[in-house]
PDB file of N, CA and C in Angstrom:
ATOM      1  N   UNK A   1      75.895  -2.145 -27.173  1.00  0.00           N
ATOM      2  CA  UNK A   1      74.489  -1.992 -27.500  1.00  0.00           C
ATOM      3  C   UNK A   1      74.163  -0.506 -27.647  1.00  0.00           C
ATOM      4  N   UNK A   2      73.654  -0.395 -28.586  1.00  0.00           N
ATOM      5  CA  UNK A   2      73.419   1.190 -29.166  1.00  0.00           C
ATOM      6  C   UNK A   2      71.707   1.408 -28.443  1.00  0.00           C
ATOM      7  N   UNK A   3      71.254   2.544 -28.442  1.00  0.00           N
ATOM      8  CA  UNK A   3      69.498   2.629 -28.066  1.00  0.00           C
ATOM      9  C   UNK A   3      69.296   3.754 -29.407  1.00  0.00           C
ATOM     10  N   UNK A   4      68.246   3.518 -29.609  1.00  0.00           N
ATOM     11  CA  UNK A   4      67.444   4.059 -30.238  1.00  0.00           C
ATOM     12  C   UNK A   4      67.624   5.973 -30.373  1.00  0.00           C
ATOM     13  N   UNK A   5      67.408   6.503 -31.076  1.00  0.00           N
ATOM     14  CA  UNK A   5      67.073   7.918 -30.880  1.00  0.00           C
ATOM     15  C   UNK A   5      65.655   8.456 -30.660  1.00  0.00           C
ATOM     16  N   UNK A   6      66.221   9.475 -29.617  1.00  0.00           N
ATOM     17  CA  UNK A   6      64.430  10.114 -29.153  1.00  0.00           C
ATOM     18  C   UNK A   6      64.352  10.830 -29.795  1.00  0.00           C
ATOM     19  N   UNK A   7      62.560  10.485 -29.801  1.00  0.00           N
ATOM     20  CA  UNK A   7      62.338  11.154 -31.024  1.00  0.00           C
ATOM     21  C   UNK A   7      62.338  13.392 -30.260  1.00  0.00           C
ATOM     22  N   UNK A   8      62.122  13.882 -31.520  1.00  0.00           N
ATOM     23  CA  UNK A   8      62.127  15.184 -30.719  1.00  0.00           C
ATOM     24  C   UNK A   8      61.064  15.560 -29.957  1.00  0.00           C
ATOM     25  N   UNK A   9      61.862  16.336 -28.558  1.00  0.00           N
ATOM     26  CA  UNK A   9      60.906  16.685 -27.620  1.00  0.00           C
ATOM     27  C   UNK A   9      60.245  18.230 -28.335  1.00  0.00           C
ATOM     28  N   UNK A  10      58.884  18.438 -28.030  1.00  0.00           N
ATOM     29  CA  UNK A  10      58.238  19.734 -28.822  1.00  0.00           C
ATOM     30  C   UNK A  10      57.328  20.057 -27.923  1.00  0.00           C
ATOM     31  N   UNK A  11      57.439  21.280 -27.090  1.00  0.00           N
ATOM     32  CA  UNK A  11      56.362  21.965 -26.382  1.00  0.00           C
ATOM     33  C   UNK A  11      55.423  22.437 -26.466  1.00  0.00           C
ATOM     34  N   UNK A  12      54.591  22.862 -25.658  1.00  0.00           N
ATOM     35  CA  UNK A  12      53.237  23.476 -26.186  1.00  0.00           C
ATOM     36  C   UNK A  12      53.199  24.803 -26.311  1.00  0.00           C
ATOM     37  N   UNK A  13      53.872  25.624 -26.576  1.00  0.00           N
ATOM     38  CA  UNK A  13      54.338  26.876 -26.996  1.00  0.00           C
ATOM     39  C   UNK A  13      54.935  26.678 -28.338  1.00  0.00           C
ATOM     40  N   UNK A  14      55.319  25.747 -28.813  1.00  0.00           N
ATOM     41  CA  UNK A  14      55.910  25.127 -30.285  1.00  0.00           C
ATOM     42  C   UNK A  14      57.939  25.487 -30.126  1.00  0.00           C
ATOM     43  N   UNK A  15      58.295  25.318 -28.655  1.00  0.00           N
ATOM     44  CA  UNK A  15      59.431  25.362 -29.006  1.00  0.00           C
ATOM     45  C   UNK A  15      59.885  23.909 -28.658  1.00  0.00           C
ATOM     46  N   UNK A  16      60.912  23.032 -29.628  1.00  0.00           N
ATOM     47  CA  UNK A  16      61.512  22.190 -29.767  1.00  0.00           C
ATOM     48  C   UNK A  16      62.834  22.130 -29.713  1.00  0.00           C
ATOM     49  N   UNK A  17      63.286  20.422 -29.245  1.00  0.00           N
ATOM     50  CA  UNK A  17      65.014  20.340 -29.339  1.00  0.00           C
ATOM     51  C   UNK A  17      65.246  18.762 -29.382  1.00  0.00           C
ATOM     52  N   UNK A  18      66.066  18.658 -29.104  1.00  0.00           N
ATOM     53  CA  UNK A  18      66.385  16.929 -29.604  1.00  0.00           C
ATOM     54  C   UNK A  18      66.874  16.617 -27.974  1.00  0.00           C
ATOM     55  N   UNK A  19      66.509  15.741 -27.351  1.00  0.00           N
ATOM     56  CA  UNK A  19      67.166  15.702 -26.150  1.00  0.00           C
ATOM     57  C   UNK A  19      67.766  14.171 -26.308  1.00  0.00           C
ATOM     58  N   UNK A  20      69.464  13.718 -26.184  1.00  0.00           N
ATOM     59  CA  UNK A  20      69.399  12.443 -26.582  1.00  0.00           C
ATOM     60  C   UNK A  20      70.416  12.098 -24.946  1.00  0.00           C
ATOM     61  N   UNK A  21      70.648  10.527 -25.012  1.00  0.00           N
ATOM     62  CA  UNK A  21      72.091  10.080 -24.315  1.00  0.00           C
ATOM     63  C   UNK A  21      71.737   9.171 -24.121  1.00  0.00           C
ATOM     64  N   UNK A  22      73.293   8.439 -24.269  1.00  0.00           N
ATOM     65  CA  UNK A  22      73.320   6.933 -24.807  1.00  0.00           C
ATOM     66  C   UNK A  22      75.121   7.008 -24.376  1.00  0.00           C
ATOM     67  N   UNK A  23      75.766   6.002 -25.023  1.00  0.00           N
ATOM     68  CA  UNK A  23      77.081   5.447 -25.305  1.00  0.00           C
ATOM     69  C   UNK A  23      78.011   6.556 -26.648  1.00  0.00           C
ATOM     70  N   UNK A  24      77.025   7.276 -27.775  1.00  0.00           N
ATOM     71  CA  UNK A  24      78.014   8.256 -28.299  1.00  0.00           C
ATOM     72  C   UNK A  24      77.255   9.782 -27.856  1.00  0.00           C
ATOM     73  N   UNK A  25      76.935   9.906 -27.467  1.00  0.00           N
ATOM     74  CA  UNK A  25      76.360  11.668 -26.670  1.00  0.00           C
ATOM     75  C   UNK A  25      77.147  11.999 -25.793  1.00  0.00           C
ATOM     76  N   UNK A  26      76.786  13.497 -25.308  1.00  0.00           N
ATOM     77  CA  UNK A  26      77.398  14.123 -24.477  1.00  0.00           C
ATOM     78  C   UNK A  26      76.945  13.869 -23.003  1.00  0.00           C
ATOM     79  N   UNK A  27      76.597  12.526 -22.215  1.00  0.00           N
ATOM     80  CA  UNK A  27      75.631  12.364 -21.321  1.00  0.00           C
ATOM     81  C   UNK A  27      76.571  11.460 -20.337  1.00  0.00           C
ATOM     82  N   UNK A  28      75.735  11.391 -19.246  1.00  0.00           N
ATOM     83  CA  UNK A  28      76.127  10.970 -17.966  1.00  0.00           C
ATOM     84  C   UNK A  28      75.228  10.145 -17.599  1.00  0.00           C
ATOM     85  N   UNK A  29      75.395   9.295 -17.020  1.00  0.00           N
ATOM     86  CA  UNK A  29      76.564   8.048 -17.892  1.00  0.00           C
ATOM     87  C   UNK A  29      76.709   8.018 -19.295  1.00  0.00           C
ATOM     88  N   UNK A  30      77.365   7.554 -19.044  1.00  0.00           N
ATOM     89  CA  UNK A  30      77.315   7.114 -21.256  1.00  0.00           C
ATOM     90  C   UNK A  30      77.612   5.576 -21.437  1.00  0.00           C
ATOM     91  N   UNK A  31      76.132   5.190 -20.925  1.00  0.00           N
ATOM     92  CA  UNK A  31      75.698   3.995 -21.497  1.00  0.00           C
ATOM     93  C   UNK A  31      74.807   4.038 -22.189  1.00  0.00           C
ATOM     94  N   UNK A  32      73.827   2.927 -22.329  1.00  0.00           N
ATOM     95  CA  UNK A  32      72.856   2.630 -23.673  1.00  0.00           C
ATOM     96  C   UNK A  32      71.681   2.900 -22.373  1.00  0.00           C
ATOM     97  N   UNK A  33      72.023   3.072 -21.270  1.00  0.00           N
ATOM     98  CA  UNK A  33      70.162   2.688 -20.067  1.00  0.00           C
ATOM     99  C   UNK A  33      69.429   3.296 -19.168  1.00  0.00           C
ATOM    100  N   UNK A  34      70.920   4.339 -18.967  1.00  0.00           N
ATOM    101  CA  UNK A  34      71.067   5.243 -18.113  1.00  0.00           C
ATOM    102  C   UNK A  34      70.602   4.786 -16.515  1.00  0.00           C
ATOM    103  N   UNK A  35      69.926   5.185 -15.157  1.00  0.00           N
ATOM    104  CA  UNK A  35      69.098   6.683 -15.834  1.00  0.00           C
ATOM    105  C   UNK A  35      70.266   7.871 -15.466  1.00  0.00           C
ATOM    106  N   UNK A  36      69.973   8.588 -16.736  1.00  0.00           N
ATOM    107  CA  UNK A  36      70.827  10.010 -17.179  1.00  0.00           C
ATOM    108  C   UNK A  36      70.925  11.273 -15.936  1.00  0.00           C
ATOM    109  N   UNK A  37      72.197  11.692 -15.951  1.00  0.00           N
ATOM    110  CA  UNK A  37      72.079  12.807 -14.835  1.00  0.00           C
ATOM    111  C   UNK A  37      71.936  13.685 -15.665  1.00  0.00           C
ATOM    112  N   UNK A  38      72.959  13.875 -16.921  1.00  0.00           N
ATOM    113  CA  UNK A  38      73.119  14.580 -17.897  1.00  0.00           C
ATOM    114  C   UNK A  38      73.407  14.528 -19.130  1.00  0.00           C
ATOM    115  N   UNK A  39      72.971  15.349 -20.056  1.00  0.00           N
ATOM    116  CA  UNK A  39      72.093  14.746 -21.279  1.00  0.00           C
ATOM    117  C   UNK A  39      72.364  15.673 -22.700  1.00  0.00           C
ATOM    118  N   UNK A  40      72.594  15.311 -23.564  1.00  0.00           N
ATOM    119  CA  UNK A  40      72.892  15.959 -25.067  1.00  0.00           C
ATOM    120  C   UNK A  40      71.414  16.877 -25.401  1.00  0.00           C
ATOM    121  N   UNK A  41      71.438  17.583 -25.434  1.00  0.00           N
ATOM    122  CA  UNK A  41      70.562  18.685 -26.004  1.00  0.00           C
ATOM    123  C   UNK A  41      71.012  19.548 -27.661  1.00  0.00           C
ATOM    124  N   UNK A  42      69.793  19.127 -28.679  1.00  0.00           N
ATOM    125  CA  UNK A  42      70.758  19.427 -30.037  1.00  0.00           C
ATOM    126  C   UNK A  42      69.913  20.365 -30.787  1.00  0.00           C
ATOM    127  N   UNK A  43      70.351  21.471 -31.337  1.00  0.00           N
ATOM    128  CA  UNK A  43      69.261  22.108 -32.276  1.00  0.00           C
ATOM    129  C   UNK A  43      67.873  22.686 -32.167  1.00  0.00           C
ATOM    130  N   UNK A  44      67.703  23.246 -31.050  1.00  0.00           N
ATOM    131  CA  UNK A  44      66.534  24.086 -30.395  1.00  0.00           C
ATOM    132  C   UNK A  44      65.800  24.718 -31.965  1.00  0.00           C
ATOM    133  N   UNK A  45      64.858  24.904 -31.695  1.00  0.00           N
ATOM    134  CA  UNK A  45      63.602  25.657 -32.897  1.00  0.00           C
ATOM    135  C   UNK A  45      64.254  27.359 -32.569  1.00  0.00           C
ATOM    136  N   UNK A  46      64.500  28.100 -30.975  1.00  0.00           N
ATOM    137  CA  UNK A  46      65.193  29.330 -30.954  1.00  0.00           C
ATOM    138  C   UNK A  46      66.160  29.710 -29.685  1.00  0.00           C
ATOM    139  N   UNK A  47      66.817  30.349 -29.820  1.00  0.00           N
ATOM    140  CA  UNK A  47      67.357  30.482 -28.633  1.00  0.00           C
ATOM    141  C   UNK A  47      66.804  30.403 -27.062  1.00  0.00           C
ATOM    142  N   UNK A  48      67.534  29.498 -26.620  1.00  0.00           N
ATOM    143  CA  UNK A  48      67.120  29.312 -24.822  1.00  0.00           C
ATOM    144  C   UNK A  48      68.009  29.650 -24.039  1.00  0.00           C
ATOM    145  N   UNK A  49      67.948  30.722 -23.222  1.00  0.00           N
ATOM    146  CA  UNK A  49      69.172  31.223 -21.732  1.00  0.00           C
ATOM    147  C   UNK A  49      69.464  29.650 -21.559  1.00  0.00           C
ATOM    148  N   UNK A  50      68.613  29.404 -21.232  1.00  0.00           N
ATOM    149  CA  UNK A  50      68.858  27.999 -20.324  1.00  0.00           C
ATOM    150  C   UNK A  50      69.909  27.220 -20.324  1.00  0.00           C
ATOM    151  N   UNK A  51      69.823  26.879 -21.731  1.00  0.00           N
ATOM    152  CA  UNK A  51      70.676  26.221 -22.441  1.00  0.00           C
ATOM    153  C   UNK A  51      72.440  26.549 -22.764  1.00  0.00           C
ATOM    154  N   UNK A  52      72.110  28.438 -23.170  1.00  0.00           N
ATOM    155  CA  UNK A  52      73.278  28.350 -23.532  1.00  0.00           C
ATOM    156  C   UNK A  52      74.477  28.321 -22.888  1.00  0.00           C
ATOM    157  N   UNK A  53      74.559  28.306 -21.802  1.00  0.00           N
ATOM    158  CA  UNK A  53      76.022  28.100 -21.219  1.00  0.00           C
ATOM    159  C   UNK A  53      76.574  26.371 -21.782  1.00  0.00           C
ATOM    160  N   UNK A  54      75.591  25.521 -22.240  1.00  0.00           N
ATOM    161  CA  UNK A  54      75.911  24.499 -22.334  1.00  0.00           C
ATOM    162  C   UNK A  54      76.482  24.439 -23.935  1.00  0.00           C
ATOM    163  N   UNK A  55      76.009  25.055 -24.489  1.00  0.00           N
ATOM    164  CA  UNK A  55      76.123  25.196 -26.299  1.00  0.00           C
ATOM    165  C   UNK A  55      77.489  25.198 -26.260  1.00  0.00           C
ATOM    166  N   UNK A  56      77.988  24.137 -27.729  1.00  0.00           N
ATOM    167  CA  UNK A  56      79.045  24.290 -28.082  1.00  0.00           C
ATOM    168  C   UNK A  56      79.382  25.655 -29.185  1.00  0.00           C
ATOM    169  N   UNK A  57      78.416  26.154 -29.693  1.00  0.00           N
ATOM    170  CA  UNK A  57      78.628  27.106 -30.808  1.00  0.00           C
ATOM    171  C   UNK A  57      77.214  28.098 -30.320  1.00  0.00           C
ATOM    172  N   UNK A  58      77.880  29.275 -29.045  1.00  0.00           N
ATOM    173  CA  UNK A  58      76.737  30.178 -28.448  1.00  0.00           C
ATOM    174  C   UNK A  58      76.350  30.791 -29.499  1.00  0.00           C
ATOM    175  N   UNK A  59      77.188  31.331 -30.548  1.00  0.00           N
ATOM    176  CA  UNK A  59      76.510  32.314 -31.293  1.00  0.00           C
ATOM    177  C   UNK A  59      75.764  32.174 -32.365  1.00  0.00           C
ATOM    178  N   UNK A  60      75.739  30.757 -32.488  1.00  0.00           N
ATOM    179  CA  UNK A  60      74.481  29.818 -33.487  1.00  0.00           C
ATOM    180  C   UNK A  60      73.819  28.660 -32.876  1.00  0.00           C
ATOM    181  N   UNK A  61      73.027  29.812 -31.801  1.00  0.00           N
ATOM    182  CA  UNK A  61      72.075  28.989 -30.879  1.00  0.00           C
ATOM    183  C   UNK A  61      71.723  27.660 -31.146  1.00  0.00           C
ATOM    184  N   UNK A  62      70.605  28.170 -32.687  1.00  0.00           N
ATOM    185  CA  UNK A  62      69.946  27.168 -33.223  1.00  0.00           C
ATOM    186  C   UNK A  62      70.759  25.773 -34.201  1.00  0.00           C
ATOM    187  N   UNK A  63      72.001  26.180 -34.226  1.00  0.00           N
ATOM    188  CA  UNK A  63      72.872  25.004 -35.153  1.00  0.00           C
ATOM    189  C   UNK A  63      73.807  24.491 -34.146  1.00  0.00           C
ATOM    190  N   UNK A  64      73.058  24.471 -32.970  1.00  0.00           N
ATOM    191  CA  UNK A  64      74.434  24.032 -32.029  1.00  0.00           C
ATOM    192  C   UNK A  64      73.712  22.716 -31.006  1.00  0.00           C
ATOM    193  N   UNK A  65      75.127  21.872 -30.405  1.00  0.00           N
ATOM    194  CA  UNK A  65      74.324  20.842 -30.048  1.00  0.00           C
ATOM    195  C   UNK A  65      75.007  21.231 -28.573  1.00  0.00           C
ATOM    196  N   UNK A  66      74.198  21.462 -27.393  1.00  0.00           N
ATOM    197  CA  UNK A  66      74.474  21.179 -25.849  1.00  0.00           C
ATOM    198  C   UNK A  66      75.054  20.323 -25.034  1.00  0.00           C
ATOM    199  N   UNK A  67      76.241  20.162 -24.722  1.00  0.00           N
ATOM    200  CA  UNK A  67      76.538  18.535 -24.626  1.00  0.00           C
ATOM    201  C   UNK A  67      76.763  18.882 -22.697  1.00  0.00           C
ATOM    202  N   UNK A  68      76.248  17.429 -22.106  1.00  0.00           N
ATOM    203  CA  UNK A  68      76.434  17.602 -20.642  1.00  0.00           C
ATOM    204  C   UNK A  68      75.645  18.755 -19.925  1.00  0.00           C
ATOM    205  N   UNK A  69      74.309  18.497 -20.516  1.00  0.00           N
ATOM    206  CA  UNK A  69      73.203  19.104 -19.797  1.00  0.00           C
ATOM    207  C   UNK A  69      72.550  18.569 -18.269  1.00  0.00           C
ATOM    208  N   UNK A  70      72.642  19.387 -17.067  1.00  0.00           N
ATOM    209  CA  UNK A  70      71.851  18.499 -16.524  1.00  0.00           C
ATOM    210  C   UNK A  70      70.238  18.531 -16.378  1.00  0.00           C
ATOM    211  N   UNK A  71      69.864  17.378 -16.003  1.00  0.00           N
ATOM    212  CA  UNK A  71      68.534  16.666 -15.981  1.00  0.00           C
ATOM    213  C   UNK A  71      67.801  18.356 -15.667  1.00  0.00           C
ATOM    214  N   UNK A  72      68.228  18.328 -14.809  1.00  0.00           N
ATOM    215  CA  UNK A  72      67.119  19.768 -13.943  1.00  0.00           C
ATOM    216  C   UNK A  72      67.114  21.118 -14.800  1.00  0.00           C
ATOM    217  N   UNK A  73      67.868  21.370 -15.618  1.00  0.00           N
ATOM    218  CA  UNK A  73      67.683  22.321 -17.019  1.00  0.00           C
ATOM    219  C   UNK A  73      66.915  21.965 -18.046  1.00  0.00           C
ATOM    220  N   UNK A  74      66.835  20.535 -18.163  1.00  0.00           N
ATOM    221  CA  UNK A  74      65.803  20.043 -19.476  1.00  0.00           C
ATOM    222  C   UNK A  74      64.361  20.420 -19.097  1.00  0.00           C
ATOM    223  N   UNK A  75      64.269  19.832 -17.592  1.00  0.00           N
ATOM    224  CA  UNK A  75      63.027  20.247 -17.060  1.00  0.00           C
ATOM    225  C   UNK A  75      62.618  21.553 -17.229  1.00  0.00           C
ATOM    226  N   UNK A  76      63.494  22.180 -16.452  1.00  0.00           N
ATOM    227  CA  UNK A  76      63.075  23.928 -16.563  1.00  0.00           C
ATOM    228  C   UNK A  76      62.676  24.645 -17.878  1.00  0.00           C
ATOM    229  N   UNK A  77      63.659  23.877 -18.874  1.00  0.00           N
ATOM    230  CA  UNK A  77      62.822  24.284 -20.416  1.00  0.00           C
ATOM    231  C   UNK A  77      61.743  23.449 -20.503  1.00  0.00           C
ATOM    232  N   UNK A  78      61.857  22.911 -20.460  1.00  0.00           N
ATOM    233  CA  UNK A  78      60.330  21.889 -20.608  1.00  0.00           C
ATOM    234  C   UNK A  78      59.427  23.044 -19.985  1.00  0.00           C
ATOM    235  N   UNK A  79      59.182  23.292 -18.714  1.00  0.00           N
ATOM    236  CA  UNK A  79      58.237  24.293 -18.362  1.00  0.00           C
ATOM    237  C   UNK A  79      58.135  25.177 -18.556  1.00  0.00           C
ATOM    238  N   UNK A  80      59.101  26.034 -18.979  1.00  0.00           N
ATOM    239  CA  UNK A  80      59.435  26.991 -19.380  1.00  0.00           C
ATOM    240  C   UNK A  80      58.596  27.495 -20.958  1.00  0.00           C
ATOM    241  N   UNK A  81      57.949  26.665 -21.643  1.00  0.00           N
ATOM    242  CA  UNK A  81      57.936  26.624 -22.594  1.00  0.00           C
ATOM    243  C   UNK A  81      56.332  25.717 -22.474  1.00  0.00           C
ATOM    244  N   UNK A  82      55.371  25.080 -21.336  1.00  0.00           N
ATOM    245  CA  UNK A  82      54.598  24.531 -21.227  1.00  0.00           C
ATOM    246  C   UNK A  82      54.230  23.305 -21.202  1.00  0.00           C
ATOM    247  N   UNK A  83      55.499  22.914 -20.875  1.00  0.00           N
ATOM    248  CA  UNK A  83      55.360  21.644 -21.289  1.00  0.00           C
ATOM    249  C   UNK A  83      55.638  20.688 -22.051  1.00  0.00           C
ATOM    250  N   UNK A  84      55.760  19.125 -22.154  1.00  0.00           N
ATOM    251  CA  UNK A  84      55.634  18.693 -23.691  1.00  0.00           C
ATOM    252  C   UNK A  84      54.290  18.275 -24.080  1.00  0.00           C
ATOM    253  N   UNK A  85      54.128  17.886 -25.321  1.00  0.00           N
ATOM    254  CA  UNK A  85      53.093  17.730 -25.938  1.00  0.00           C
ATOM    255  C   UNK A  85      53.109  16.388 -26.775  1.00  0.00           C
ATOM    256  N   UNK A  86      54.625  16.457 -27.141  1.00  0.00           N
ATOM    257  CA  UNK A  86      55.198  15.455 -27.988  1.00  0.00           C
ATOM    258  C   UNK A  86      56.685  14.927 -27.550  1.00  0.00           C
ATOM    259  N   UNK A  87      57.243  13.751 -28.080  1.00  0.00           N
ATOM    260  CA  UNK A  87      58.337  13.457 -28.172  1.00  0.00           C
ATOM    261  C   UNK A  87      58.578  12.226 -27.047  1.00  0.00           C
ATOM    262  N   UNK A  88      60.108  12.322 -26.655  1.00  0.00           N
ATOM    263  CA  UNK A  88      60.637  11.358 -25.734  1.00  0.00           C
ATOM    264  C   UNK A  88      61.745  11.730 -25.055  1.00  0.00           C
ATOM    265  N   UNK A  89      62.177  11.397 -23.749  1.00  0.00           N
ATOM    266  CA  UNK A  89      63.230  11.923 -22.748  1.00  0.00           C
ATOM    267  C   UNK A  89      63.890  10.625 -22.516  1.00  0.00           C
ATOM    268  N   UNK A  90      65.335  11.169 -22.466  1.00  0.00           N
ATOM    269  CA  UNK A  90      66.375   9.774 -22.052  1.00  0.00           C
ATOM    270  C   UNK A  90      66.026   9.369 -20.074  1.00  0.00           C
ATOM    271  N   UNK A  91      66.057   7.677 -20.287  1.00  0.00           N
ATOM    272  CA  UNK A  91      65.952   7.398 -18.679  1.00  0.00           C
ATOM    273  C   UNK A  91      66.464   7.815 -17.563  1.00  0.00           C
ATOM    274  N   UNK A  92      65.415   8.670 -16.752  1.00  0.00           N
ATOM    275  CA  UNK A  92      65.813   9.171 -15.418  1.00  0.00           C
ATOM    276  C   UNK A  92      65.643  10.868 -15.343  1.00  0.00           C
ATOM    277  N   UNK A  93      65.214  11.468 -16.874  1.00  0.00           N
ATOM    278  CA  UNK A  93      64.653  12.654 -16.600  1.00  0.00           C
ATOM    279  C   UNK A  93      62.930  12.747 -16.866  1.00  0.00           C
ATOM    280  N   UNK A  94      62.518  13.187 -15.659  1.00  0.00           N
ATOM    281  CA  UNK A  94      60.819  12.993 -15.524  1.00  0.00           C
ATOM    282  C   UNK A  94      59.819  13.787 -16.791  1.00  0.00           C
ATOM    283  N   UNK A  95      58.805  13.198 -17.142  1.00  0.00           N
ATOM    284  CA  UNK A  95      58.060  13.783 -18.292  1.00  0.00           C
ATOM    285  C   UNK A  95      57.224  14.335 -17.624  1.00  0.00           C
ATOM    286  N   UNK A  96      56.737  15.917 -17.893  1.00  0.00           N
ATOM    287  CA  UNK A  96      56.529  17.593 -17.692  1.00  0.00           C
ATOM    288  C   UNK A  96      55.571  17.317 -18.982  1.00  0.00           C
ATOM    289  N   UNK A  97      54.101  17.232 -18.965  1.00  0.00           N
ATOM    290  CA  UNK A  97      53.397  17.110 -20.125  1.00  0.00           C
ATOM    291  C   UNK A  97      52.941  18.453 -19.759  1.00  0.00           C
ATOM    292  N   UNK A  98      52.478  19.353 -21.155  1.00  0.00           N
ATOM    293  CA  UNK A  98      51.389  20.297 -20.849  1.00  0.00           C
ATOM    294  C   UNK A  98      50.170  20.248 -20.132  1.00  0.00           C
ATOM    295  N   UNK A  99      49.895  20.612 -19.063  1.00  0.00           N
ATOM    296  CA  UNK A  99      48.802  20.761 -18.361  1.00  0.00           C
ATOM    297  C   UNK A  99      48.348  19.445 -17.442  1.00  0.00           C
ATOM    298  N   UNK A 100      49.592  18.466 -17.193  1.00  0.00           N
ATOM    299  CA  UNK A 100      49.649  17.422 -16.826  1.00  0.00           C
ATOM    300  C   UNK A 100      50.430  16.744 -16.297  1.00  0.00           C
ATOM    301  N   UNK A 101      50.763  15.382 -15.555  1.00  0.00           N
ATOM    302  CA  UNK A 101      52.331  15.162 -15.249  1.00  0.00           C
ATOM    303  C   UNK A 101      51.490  13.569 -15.319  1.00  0.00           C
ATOM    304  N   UNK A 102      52.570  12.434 -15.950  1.00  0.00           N
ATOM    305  CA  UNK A 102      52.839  11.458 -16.532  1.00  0.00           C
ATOM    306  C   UNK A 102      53.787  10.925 -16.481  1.00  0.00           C
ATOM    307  N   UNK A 103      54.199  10.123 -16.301  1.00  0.00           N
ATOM    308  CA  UNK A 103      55.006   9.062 -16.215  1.00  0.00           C
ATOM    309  C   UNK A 103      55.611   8.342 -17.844  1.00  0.00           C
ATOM    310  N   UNK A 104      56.327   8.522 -18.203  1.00  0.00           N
ATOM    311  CA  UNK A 104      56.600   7.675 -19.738  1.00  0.00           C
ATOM    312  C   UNK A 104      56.437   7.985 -21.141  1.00  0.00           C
ATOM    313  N   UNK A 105      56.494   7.993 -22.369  1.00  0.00           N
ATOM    314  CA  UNK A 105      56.427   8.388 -23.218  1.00  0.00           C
ATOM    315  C   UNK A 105      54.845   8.649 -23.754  1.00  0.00           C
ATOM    316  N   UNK A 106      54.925   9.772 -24.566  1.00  0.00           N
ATOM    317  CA  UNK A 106      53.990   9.943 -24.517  1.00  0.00           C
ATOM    318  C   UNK A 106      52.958   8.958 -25.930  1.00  0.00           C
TER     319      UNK A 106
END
């Protein structure tokens, strides 16, 4: 059983990334239900510290996909950045809305 793709997560500062994991990602577990310890991160809007130790291709921040992120780094960009505003997170990493905290997609 395959899941769906999330859609992209986008902050309220306007920086974005694809946060996915499932059965073909770089994620923990790698099933279809999770909930995820650690998580595929793909194609940021600009470079993030955060991130890059995880990047497969550091020196093309933005064309590179993060594989085996954990949960507690997605967050930290998430805040890092204000929040989200938009998008969706794989099961078991908590949603960080701008100026708010929520439970579930937005």
């Amino acid at each position: 059983m395959t899941k769906p793709t999330n859609r992209l997560v986008i902050c309220a500062d306007g920086f974005h990334m694809s946060v996915q994991a499932g059965t073909t990602a770089y994620s923990e577990p790698r099933d279809a239900t999770g909930p995820y310890k650690l998580v595929e991160v793909g194609y940021p809007n600009c470079s993030e510290d955060l991130l890059l130790p995880y990047a497969e291709e550091p020196e093309q921040p933005t064309n590179s996909v993060y594989g085996w992120v954990p949960k507690s780094v997605v967050t930290a960009v998430i805040a890092k950045h204000g929040g989200m505003i938009e998008g969706d997170l794989p099961n078991g990493i908590p949603y960080l809305y701008a100026g708010t905290y929520k439970k579930g997609p937005i």
